[in-house]
Protein backbone atom coordinates (compact mmCIF):
# COMPACT_ATOMS: atom_id res chain seq x y z
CA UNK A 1 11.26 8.18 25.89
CA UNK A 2 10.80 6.64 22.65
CA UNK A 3 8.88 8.60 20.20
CA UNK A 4 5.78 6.46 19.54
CA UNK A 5 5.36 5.11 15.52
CA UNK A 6 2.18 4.34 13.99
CA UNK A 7 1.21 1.07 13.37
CA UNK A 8 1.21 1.96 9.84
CA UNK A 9 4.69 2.97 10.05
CA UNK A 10 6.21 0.84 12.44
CA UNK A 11 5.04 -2.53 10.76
CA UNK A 12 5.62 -1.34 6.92
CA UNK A 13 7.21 -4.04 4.49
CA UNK A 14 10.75 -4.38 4.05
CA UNK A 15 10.37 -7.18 1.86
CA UNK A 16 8.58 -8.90 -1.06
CA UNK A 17 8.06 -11.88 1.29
CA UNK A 18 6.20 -9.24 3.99
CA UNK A 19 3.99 -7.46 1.88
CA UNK A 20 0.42 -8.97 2.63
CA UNK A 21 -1.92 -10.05 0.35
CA UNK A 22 0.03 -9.67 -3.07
CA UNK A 23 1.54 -12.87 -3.60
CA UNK A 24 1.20 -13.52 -6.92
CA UNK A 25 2.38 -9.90 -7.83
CA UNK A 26 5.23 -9.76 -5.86
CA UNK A 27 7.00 -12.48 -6.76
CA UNK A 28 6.67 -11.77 -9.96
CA UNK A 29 8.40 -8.61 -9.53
CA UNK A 30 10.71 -10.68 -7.45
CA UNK A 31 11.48 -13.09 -10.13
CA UNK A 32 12.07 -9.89 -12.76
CA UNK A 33 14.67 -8.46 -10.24
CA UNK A 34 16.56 -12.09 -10.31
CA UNK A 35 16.47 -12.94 -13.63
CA UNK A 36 17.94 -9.14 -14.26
CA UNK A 37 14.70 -8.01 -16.30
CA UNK A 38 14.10 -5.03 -15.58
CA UNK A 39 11.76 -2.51 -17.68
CA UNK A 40 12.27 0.83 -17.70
CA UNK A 41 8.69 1.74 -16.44
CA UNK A 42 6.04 0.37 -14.42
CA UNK A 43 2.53 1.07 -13.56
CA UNK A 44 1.20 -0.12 -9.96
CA UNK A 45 -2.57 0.56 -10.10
CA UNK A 46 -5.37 -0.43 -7.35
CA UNK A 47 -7.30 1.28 -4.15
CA UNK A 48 -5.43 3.26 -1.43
CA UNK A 49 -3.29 0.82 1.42
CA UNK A 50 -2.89 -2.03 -0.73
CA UNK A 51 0.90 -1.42 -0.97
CA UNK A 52 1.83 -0.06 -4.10
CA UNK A 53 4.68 2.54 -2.59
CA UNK A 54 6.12 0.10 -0.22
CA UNK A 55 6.31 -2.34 -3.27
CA UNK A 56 7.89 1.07 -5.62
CA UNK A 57 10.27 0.97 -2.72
CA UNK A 58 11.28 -2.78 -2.03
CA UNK A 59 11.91 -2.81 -5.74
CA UNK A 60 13.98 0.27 -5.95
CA UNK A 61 16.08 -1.34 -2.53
CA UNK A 62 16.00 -4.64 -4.21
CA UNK A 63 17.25 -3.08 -7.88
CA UNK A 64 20.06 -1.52 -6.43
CA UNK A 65 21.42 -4.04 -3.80
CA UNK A 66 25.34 -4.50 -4.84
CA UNK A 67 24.84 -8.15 -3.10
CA UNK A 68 21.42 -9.70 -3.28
CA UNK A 69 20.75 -12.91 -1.17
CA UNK A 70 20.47 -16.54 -2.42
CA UNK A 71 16.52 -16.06 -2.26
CA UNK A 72 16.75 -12.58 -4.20
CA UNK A 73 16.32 -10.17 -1.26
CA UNK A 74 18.44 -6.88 0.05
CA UNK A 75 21.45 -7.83 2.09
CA UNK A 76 21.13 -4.77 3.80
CA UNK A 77 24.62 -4.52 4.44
CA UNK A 78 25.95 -2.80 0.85
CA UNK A 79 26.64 0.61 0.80
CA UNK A 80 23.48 1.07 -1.65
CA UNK A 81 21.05 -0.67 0.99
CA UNK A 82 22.86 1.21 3.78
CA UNK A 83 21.52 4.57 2.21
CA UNK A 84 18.18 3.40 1.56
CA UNK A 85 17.43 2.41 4.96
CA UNK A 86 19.08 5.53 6.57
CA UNK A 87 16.46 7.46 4.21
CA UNK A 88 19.48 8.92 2.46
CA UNK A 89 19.69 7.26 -0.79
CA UNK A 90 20.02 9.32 -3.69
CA UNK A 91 18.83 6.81 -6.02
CA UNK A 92 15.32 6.96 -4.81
CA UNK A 93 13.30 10.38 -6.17
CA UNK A 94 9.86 10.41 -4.55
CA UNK A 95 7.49 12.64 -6.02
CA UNK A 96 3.71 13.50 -5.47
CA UNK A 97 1.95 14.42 -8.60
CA UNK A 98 -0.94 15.35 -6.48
CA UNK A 99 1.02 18.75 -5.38
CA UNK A 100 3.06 18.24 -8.75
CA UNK A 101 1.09 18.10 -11.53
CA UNK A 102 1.90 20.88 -13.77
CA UNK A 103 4.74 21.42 -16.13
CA UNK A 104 7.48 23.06 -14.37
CA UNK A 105 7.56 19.65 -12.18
CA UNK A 106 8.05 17.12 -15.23
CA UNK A 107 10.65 19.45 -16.76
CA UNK A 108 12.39 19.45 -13.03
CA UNK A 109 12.25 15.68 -13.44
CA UNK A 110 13.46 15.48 -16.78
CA UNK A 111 16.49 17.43 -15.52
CA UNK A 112 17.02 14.75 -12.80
CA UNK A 113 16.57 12.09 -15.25
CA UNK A 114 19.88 13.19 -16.96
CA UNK A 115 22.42 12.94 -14.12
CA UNK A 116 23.58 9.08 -13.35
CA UNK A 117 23.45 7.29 -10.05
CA UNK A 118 26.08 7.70 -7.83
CA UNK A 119 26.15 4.74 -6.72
CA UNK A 120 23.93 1.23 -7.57
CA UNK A 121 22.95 0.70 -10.98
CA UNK A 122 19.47 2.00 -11.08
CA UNK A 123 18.57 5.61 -10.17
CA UNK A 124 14.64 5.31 -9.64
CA UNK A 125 11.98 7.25 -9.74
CA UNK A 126 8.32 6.86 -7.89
CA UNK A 127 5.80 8.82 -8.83
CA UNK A 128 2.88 8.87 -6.64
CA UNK A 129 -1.27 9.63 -7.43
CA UNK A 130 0.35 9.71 -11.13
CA UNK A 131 -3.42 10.19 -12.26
CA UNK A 132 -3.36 13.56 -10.96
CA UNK A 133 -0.42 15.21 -13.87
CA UNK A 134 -2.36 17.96 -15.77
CA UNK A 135 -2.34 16.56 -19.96
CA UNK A 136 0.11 19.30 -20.10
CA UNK A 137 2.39 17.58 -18.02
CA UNK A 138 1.79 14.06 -19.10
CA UNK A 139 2.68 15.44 -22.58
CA UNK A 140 6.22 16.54 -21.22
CA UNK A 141 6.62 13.57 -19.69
CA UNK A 142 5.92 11.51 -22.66
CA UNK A 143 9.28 11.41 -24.39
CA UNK A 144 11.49 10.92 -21.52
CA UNK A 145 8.98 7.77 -20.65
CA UNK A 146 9.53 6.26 -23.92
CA UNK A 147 13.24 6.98 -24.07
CA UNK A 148 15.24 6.55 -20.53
CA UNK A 149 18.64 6.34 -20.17
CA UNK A 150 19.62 2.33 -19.15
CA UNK A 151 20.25 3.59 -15.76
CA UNK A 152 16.79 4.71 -15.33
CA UNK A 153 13.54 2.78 -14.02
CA UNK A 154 10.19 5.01 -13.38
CA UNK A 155 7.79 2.93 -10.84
CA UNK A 156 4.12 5.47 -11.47
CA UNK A 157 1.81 4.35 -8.61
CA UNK A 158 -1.97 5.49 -9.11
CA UNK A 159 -5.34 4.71 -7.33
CA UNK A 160 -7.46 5.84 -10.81
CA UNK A 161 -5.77 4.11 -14.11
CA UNK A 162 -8.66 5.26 -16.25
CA UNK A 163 -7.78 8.87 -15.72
CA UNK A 164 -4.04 7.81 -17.44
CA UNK A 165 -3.83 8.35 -20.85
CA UNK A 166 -3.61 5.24 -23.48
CA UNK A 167 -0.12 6.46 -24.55
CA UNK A 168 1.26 6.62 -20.59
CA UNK A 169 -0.36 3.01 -20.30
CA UNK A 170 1.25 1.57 -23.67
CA UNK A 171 4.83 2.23 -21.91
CA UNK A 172 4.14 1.06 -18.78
CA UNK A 173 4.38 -2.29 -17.63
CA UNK A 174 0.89 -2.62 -15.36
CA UNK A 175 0.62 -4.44 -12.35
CA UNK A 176 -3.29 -4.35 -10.89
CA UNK A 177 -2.94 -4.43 -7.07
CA UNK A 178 -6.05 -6.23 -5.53
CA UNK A 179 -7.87 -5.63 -2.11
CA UNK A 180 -6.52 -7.44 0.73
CA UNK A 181 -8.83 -10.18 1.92
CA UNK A 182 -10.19 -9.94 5.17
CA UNK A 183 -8.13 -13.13 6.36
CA UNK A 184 -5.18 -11.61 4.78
CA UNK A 185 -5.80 -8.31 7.34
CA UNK A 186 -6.37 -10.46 10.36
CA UNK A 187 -3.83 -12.35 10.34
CA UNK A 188 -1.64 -9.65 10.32
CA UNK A 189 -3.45 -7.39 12.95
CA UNK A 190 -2.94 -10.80 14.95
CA UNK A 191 0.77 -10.26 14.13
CA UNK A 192 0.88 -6.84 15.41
CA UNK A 193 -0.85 -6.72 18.06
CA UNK A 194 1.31 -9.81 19.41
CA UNK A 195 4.35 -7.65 19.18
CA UNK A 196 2.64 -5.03 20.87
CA UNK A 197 1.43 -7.22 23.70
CA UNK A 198 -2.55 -6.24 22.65
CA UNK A 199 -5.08 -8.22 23.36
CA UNK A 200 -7.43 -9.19 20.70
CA UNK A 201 -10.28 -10.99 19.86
CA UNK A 202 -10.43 -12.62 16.45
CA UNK A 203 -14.13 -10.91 16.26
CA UNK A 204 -12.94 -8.04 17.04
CA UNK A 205 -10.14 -7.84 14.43
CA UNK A 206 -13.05 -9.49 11.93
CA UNK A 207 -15.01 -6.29 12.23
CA UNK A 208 -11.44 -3.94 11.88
CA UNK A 209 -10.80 -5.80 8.80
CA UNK A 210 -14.57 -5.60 7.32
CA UNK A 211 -14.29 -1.96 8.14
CA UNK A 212 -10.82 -1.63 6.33
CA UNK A 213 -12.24 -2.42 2.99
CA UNK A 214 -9.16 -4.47 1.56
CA UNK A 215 -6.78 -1.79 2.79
CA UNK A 216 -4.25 -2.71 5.16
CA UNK A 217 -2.93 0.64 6.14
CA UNK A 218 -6.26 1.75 7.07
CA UNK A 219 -6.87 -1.85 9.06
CA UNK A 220 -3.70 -0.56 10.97
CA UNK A 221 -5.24 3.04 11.79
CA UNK A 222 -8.07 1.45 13.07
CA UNK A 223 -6.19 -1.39 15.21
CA UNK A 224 -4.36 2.07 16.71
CA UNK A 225 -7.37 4.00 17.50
CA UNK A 226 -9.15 0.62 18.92
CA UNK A 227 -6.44 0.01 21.13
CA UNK A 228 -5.78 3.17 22.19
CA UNK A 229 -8.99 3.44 23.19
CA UNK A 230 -9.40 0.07 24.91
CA UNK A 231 -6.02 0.26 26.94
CA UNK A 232 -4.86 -2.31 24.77
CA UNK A 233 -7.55 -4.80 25.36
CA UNK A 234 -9.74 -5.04 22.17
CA UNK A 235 -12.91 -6.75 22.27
CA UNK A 236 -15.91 -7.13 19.93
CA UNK A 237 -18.06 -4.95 21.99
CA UNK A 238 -15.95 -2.39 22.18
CA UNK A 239 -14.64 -2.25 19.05
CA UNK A 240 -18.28 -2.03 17.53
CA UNK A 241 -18.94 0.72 19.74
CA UNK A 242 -15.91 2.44 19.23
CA UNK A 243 -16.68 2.71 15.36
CA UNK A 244 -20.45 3.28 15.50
CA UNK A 245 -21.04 -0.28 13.78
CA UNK A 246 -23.92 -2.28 14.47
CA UNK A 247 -23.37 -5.90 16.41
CA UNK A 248 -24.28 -9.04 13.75
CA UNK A 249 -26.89 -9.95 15.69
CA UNK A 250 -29.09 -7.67 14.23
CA UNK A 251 -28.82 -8.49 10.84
CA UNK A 252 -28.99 -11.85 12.06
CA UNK A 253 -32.23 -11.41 13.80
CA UNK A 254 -33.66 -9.24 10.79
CA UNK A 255 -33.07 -12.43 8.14
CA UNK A 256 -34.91 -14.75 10.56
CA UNK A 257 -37.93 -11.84 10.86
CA UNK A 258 -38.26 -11.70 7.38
CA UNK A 259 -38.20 -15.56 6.66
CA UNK A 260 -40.82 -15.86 9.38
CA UNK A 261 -42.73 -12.89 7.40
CA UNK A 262 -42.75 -11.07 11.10
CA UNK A 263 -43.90 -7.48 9.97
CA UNK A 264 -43.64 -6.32 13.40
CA UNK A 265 -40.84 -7.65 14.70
CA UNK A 266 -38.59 -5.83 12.20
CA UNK A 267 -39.75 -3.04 12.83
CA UNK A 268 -39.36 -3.70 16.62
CA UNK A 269 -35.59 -4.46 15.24
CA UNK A 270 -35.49 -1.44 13.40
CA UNK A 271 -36.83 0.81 16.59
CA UNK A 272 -34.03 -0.32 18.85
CA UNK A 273 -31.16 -0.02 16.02
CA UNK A 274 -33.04 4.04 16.04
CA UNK A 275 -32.03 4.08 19.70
C-alpha cells in the first residue's frame, strides 16, 4: 500500500512556473538565474505558507542545473538535478535557526562554508526562521555574509524581518513574499482536489481559502482534514461545520437588521448564532 502524502507535500512546487501566487517575484528570480546574476545572499521575507523554502529550493535546483531548458527551468536529468530530487544533494545545507540559533551553529556553518561543491557550481545554503539567531550568532555570521567564496549563495528565509538586524539586511538582497489571494488558493485547491478525484464546491473551497489567510500550505491542511472528513465530498455545509465557522447568511441577515434599524431582530440573530 502506498504510504499516503499530505497534500502539502504531495502537491509542493517543483518549479518557478508552479509556485502560486508569486508571479512577479519569481520570475524575477527566474530571470537572475538566466541572465547568470546571481548574488551571494538573499533575504525571502513574508507570513508562514507563502512559499519562501520551496522558492530557496527551486533556486538552489535551478542554480545548479548543468543543463537548464530553453525557458530557464531544471532538466532534471543532470547529475546535479538527479541528487536534488533523490534528496541527496550535497549542495543544498538546510538549516533551522529556530533549534540553531546560538554560536556553535554559525561557526559549524562557517566551517561548511569553506569546503567547495562537489559537483554544480553553487553550494547553497537555506537558512530557515533566520529571525530567530541569538545577536551573538548573527555577529559570527556577519563576516562570512559579507565575504563568500564565488561558489557560495546563502538564501535566509524569515517570517519577522524587523527582528533582523540593519547590517544582515544591507547584504541581503530582499524579496517581500505577499499573501496568496483567495482566487489564487482556489484555484489551486480546484487543482488538487481534481487529481484526487474530490468533490468540491467552489463555496466550499471559498471558505478553506478565507480561513487560510493567504497561506497556501495551510489552505492544503485544511482541504485534507475537510475531505477526510467528508469522504471526499466537500460541501459548504459541511465544511462550515467542520471548522466551527458561521454560514454568510448571518452576516448577511445582520447588515439588512441594522439598515432596517431592527433592534430585535439582531438580537434574535445573535440568540441563534449563541445556540
Amino acid at each position: 500500500m502506498t504510504p499516503y502524502l499530505v497534500s502539502a507535500r504531495k502537491y509542493r512546487p517543483t518549479t518557478f512556473e508552479s509556485v502560486v501566487g508569486q508571479s512577479a517575484l519569481t520570475s524575477t528570480l527566474k530571470n537572475a538565474v538566466v541572465s547568470g546574476r546571481i548574488a551571494s545572499s538573499y533575504l525571502f521575507c513574508g507570513t508562514r505558507g507563502v512559499g519562501k523554502t520551496t522558492c530557496a529550493r527551486i533556486f538552489a535546483k535551478t542554480i545548479n542545473c548543468e543543463h537548464l531548458t530553453a525557458d530557464g527551468n531544471p532538466c532534471n536529468e543532470c547529475d546535479s538535478c538527479k541528487a536534488f530530487n533523490a534528496g541527496t544533494s550535497l549542495n543544498i545545507i538546510e538549516l533551522d535557526a529556530a533549534s540553531n540559533n546560538g554560536v556553535d551553529a554559525m561557526r559549524a556553518l562557517t566551517e561548511q562554508v569553506r569546503v567547495p561543491p562537489v559537483q554544480g557550481r553553487y553550494k547553497v545554503f537555506i537558512v530557515d526562521e533566520v529571525h530567530m539567531l541569538s545577536t551573538q550568532a548573527f555577529n559570527a555570521f556577519l563576516k562570512t555574509l559579507e565575504e563568500p567564496p564565488g561558489y557560495v549563495v546563502f538564501v535566509l528565509a524569515t517570517t519577522e524581518k524587523q527582528k533582523i538586524i540593519p547590517t544582515i539586511l544591507s547584504r541581503c538582497q530582499i524579496y517581500d513574499f505577499h499573501r496568496i489571494s483567495i482566487p489564487d488558493i482556489i484555484r489551486q485547491l480546484q487543482y488538487v482536489a481534481s487529481q484526487e478525484g474530490v468533490e468540491a464546491e467552489e463555496a466550499a473551497l471559498n471558505v478553506i481559502a478565507t480561513k487560510a489567510d493567504g497561506g497556501m500550505r495551510d489552505a492544503l491542511s485544511v482541504f485534507d482534514q475537510v475531505a477526510a472528513s467528508s469522504q471526499c465530498k466537500v460541501t459548504y455545509e459541511h465544511t462550515i461545520a467542520s471548522l466551527n465557522v458561521l454560514d454568510y447568511k448571518y452576516y448577511t441577515r445582520l447588515t439588512e437588521a441594522f439598515l432596517a434599524g431592527d433592534v430585535l431582530m439582531t438580537w434574535v440573530i445573535y440568540r441563534e448564532i449563541r445556540d
